[in-house]
N, C-alpha and C. Protein backbone atom coordinates (compact mmCIF):
# COMPACT_ATOMS: atom_id res chain seq x y z
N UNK A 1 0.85 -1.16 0.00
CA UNK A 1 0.00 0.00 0.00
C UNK A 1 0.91 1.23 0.00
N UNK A 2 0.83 1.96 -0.58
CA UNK A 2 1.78 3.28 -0.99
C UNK A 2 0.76 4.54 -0.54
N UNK A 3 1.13 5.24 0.42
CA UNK A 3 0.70 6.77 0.92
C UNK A 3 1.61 7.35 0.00
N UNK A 4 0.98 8.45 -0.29
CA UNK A 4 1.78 9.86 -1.24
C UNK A 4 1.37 10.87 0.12
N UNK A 5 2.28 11.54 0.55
CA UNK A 5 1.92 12.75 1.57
C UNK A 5 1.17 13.95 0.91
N UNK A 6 0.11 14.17 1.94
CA UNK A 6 -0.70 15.43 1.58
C UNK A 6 -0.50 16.16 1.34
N UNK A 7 -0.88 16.95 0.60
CA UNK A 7 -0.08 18.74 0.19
C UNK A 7 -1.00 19.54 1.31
N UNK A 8 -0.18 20.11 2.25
CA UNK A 8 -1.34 21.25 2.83
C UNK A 8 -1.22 22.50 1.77
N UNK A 9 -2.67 23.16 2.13
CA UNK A 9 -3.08 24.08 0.72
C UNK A 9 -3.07 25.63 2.06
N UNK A 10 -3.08 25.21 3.18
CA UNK A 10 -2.25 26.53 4.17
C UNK A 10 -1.45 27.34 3.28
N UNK A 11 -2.16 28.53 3.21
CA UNK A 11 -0.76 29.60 2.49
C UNK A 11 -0.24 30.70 4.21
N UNK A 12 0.93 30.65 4.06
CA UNK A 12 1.91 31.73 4.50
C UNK A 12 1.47 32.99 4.72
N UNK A 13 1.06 34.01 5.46
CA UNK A 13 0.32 34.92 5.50
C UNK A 13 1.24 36.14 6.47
N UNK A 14 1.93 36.63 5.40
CA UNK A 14 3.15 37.53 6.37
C UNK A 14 1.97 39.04 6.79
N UNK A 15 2.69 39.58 7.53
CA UNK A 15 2.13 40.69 8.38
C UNK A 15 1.87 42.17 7.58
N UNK A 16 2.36 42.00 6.66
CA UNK A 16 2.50 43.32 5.39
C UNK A 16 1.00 42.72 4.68
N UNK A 17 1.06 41.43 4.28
CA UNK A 17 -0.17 40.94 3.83
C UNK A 17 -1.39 41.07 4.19
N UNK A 18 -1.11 40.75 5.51
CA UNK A 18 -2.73 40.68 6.13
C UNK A 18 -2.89 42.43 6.19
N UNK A 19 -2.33 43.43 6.41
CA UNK A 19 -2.39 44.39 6.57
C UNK A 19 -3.24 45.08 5.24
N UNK A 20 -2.20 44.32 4.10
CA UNK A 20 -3.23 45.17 3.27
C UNK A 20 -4.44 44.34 2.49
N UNK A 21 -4.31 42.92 3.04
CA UNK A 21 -5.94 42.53 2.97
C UNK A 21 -7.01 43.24 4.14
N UNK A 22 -6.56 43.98 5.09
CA UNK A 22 -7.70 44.38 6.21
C UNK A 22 -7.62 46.21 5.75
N UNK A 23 -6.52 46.56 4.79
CA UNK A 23 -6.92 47.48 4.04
C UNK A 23 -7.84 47.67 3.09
N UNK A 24 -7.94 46.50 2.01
CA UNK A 24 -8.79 46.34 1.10
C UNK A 24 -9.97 46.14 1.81
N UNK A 25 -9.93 45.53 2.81
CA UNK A 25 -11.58 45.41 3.39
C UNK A 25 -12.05 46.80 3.85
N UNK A 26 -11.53 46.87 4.42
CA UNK A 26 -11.86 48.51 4.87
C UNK A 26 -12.31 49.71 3.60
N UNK A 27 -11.23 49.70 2.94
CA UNK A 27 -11.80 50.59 1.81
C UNK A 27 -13.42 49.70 0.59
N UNK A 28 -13.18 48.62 0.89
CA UNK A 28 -14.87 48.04 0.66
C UNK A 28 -15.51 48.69 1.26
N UNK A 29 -15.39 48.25 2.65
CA UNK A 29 -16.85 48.65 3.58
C UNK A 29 -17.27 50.40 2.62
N UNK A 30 -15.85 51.10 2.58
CA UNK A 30 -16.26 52.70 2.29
C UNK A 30 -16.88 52.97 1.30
N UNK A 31 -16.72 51.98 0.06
CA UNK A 31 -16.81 52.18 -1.16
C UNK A 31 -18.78 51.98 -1.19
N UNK A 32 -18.59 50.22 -0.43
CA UNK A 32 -20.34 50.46 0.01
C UNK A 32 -20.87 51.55 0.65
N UNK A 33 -20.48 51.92 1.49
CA UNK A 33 -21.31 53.28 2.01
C UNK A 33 -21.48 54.24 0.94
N UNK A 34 -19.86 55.22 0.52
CA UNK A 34 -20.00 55.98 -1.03
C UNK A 34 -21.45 55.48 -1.27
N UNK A 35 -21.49 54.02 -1.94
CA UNK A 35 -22.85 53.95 -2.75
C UNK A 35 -24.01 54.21 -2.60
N UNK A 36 -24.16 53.92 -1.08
CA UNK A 36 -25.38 54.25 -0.71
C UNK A 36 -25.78 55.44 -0.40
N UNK A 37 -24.91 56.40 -0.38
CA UNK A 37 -24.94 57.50 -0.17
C UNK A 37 -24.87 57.92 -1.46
N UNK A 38 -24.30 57.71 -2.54
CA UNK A 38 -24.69 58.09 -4.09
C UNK A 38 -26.03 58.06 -4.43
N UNK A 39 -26.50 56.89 -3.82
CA UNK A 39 -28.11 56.69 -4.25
C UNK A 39 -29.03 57.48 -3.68
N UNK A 40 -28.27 58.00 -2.51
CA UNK A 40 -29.32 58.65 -1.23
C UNK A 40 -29.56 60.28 -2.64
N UNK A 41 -28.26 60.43 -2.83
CA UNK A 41 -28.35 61.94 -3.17
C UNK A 41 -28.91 61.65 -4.49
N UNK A 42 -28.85 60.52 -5.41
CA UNK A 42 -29.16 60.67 -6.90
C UNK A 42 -30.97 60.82 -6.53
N UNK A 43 -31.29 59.70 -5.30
CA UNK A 43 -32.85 59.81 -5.54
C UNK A 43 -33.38 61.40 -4.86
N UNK A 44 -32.63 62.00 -4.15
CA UNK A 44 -33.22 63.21 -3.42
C UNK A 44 -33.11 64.82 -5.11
N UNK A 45 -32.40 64.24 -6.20
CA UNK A 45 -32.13 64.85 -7.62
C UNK A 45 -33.42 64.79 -7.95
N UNK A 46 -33.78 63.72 -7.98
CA UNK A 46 -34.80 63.07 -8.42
C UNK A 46 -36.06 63.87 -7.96
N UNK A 47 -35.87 63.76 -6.90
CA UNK A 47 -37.40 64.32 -5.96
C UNK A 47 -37.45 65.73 -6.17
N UNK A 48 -36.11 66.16 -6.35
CA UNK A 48 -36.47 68.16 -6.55
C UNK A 48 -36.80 68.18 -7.74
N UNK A 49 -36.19 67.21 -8.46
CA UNK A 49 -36.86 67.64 -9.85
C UNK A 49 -38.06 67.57 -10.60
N UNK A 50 -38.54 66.44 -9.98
CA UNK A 50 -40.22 66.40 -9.81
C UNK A 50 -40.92 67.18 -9.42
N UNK A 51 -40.45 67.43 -8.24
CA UNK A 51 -40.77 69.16 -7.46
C UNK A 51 -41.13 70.28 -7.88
N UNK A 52 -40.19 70.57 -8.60
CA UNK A 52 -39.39 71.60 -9.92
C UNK A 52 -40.77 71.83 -10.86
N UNK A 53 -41.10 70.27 -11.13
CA UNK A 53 -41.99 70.39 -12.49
C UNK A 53 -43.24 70.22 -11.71
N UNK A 54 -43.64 69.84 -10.85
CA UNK A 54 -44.97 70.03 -9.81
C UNK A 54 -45.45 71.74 -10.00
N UNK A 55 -43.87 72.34 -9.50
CA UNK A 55 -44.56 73.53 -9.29
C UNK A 55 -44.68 74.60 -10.90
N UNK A 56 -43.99 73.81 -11.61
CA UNK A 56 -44.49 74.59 -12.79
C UNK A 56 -45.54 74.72 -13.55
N UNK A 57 -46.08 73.51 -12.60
CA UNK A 57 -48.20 72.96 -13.29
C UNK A 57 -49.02 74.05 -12.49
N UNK A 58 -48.87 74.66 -11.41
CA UNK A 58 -49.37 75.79 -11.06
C UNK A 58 -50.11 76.85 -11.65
N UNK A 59 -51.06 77.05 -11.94
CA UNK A 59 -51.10 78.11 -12.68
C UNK A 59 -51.21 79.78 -12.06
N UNK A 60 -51.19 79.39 -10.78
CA UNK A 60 -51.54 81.21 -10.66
C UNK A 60 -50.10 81.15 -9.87
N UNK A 61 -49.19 82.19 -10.43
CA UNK A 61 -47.74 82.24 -9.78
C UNK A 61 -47.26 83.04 -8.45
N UNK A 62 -48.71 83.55 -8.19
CA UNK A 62 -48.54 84.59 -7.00
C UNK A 62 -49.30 83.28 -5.50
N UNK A 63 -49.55 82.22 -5.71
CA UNK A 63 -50.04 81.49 -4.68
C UNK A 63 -48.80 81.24 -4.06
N UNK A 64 -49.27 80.80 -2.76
CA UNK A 64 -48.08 80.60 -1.39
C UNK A 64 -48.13 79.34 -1.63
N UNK A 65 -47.01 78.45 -1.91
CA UNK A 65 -46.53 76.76 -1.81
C UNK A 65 -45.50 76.91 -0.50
N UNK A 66 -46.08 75.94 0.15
CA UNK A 66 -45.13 75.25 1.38
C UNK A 66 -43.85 74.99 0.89
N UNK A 67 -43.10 75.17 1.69
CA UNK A 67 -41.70 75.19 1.42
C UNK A 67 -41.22 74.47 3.24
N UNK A 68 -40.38 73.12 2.62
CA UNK A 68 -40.09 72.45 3.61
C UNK A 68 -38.47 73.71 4.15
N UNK A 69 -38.23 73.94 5.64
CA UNK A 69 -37.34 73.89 5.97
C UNK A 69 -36.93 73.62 7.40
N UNK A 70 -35.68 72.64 7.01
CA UNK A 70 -35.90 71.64 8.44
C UNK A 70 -36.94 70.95 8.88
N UNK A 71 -37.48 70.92 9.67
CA UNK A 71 -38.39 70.34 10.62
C UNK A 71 -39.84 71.35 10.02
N UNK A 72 -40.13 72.40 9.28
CA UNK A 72 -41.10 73.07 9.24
C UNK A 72 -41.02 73.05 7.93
N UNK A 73 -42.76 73.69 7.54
CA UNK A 73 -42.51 74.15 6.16
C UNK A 73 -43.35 75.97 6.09
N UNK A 74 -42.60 76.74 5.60
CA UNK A 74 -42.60 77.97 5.13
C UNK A 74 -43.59 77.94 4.07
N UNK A 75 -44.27 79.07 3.79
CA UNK A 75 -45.26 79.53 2.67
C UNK A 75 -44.35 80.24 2.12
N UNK A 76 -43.96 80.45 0.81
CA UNK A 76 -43.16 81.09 -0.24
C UNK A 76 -44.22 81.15 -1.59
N UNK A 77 -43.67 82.49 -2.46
CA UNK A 77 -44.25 82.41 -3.39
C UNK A 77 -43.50 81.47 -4.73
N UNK A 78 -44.25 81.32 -5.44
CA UNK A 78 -43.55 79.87 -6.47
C UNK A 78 -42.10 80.34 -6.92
N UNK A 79 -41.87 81.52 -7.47
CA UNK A 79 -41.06 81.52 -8.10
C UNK A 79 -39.96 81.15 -6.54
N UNK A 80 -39.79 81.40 -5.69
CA UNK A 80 -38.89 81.89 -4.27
C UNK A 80 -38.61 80.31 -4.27
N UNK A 81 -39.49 79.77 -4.24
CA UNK A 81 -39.35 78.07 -3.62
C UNK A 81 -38.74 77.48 -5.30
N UNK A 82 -38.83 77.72 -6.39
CA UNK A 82 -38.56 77.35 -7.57
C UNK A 82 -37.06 77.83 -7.43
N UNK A 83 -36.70 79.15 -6.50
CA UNK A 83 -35.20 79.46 -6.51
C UNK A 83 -34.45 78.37 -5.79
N UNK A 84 -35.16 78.27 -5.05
CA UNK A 84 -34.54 77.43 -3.88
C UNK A 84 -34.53 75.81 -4.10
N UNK A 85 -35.69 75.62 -4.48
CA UNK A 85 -35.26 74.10 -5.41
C UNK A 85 -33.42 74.06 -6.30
N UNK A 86 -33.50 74.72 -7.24
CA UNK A 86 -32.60 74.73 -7.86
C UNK A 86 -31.30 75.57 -6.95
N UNK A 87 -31.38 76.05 -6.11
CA UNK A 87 -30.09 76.19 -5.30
C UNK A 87 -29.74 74.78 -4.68
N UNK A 88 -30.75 74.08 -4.67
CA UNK A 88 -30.44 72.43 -3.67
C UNK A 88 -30.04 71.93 -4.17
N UNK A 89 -30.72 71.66 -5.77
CA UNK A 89 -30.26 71.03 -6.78
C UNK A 89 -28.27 70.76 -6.64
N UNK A 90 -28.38 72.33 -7.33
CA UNK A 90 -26.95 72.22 -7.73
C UNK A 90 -26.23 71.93 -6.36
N UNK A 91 -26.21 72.38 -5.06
CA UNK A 91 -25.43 71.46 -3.95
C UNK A 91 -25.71 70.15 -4.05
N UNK A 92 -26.49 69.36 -4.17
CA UNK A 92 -26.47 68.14 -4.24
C UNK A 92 -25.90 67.38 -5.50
N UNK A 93 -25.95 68.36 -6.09
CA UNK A 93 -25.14 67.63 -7.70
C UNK A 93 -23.85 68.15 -7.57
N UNK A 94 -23.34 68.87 -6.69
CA UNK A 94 -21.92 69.05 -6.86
C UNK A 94 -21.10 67.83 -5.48
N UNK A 95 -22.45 67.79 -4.42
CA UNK A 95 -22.51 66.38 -3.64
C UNK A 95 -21.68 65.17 -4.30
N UNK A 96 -22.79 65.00 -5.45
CA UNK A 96 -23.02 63.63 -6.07
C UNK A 96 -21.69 63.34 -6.88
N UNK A 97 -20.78 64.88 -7.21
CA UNK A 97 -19.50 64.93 -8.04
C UNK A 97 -18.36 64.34 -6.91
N UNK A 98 -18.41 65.19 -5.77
CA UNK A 98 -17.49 64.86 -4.71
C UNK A 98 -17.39 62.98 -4.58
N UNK A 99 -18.96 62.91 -4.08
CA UNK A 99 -18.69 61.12 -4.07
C UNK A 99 -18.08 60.27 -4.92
N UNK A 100 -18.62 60.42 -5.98
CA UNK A 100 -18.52 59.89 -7.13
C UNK A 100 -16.03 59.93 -7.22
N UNK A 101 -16.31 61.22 -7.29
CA UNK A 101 -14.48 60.90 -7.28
C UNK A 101 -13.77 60.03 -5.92
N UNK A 102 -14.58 60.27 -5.23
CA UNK A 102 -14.11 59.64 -4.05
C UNK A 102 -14.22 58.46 -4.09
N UNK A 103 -15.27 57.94 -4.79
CA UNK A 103 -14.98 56.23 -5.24
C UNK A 103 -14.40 56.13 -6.51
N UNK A 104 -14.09 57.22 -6.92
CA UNK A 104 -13.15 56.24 -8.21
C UNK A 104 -11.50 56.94 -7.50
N UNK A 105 -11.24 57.17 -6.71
CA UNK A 105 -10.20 57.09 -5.74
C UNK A 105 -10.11 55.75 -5.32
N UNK A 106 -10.94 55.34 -4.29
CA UNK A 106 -11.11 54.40 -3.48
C UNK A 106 -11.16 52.63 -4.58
N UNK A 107 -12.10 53.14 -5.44
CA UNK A 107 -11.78 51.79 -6.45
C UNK A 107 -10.43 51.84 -6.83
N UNK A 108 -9.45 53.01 -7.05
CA UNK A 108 -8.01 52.57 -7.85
C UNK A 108 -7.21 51.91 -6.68
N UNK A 109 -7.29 52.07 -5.37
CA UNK A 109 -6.25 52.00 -4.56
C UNK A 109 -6.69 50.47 -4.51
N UNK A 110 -8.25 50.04 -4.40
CA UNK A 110 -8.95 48.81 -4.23
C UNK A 110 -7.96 47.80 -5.34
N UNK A 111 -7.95 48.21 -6.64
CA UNK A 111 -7.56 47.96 -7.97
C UNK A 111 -5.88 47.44 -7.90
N UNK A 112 -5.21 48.29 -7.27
CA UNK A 112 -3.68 48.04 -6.75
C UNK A 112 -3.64 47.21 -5.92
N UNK A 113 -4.29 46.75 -4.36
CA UNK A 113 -3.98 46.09 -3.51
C UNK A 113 -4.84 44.73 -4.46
N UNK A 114 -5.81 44.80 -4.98
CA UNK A 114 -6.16 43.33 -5.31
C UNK A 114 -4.72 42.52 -6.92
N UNK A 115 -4.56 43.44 -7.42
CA UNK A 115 -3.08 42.93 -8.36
C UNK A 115 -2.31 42.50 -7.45
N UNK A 116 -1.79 43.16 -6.23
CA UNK A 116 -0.76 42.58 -5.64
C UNK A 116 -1.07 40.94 -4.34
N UNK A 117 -2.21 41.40 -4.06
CA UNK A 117 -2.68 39.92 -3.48
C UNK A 117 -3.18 38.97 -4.32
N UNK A 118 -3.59 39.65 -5.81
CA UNK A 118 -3.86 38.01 -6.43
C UNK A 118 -2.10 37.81 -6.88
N UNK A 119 -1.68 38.65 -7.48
CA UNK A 119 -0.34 37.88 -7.56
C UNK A 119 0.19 36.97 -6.58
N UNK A 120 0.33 37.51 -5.33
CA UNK A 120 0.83 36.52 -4.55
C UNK A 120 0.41 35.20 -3.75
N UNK A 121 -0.98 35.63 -3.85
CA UNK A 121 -2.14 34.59 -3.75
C UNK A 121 -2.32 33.43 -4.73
N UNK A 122 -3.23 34.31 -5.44
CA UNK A 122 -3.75 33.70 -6.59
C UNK A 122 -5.45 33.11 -6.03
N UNK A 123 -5.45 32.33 -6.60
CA UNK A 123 -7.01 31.58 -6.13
C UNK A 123 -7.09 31.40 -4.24
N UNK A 124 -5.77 31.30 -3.88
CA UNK A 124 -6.16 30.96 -2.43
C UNK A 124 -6.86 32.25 -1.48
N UNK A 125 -7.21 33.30 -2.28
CA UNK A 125 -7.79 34.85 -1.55
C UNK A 125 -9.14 35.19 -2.71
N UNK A 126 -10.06 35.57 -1.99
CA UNK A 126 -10.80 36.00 -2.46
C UNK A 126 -11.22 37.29 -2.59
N UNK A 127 -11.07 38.34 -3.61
CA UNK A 127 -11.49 39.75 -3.48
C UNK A 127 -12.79 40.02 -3.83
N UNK A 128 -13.48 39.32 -4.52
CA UNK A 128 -14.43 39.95 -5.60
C UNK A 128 -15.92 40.39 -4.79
N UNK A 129 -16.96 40.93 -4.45
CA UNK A 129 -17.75 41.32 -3.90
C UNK A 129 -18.80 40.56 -4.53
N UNK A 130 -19.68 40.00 -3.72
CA UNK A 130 -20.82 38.89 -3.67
C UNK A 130 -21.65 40.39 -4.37
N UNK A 131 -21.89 39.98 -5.63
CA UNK A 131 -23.25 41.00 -6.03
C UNK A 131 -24.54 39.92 -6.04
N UNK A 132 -25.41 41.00 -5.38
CA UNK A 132 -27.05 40.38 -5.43
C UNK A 132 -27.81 40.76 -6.36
């Protein structure tokens, strides 16, 4: 009867390594948040701009529309609240610019540490993110 000895498939896991696998995780977790916070601001685009065109179905331009601020909402005349829509607008779209670079920051550095752990890895590490 002939045994062949087992190969253990244990890889070596030096301290520089694990470091920047608990880097790459970390800048995941951020990259998920970024997203959800991309979505937060793309759908709140969304809602002023509907808004936007709500109040342009109006027909008499001197009526008072509620105007949310903070916790209350203000009576404004259309055009005032039509200013102010589009002042939100553009902060939130210059929002949505900030994030947006900030994950394609965060994806390049992601992009570097996964070349250098699959190189040295290879199949024994897994980077890739479970999409649903």
């Amino acid at each position: 009867m002939s045994t062949t000895p087992k190969t253990d498939k244990e890889v070596h896991i030096e301290l520089a390594d694990q470091q920047k696998i608990n880097r790459f995780a970390r800048l995941n977790n951020r990259l998920e948040e970024c997203k959800e916070d991309l979505k937060s601001r793309e759908n709140e685009v969304q809602t002023l701009d509907d808004a936007s065109t709500d109040l342009m179905m109006l027909e008499d331009d001197d009526e008072l529309v509620p105007y949310q601020v903070g916790e209350v909402f203000v009576s404004m005349k259309q055009d005032e609240v039509q200013t102010q829509i589009e002042a939100r607008k553009a902060e939130v779209e210059v929002e949505v610019g900030k994030i947006k670079e900030k994950m394609d920051g965060l994806k390049g550095e992601m992009s570097d540490l996964k070349t250098h752990l699959y190189a040295k890895f290879g199949s024994a590490i897994n980077l890739e993110a479970d999409e649903e």
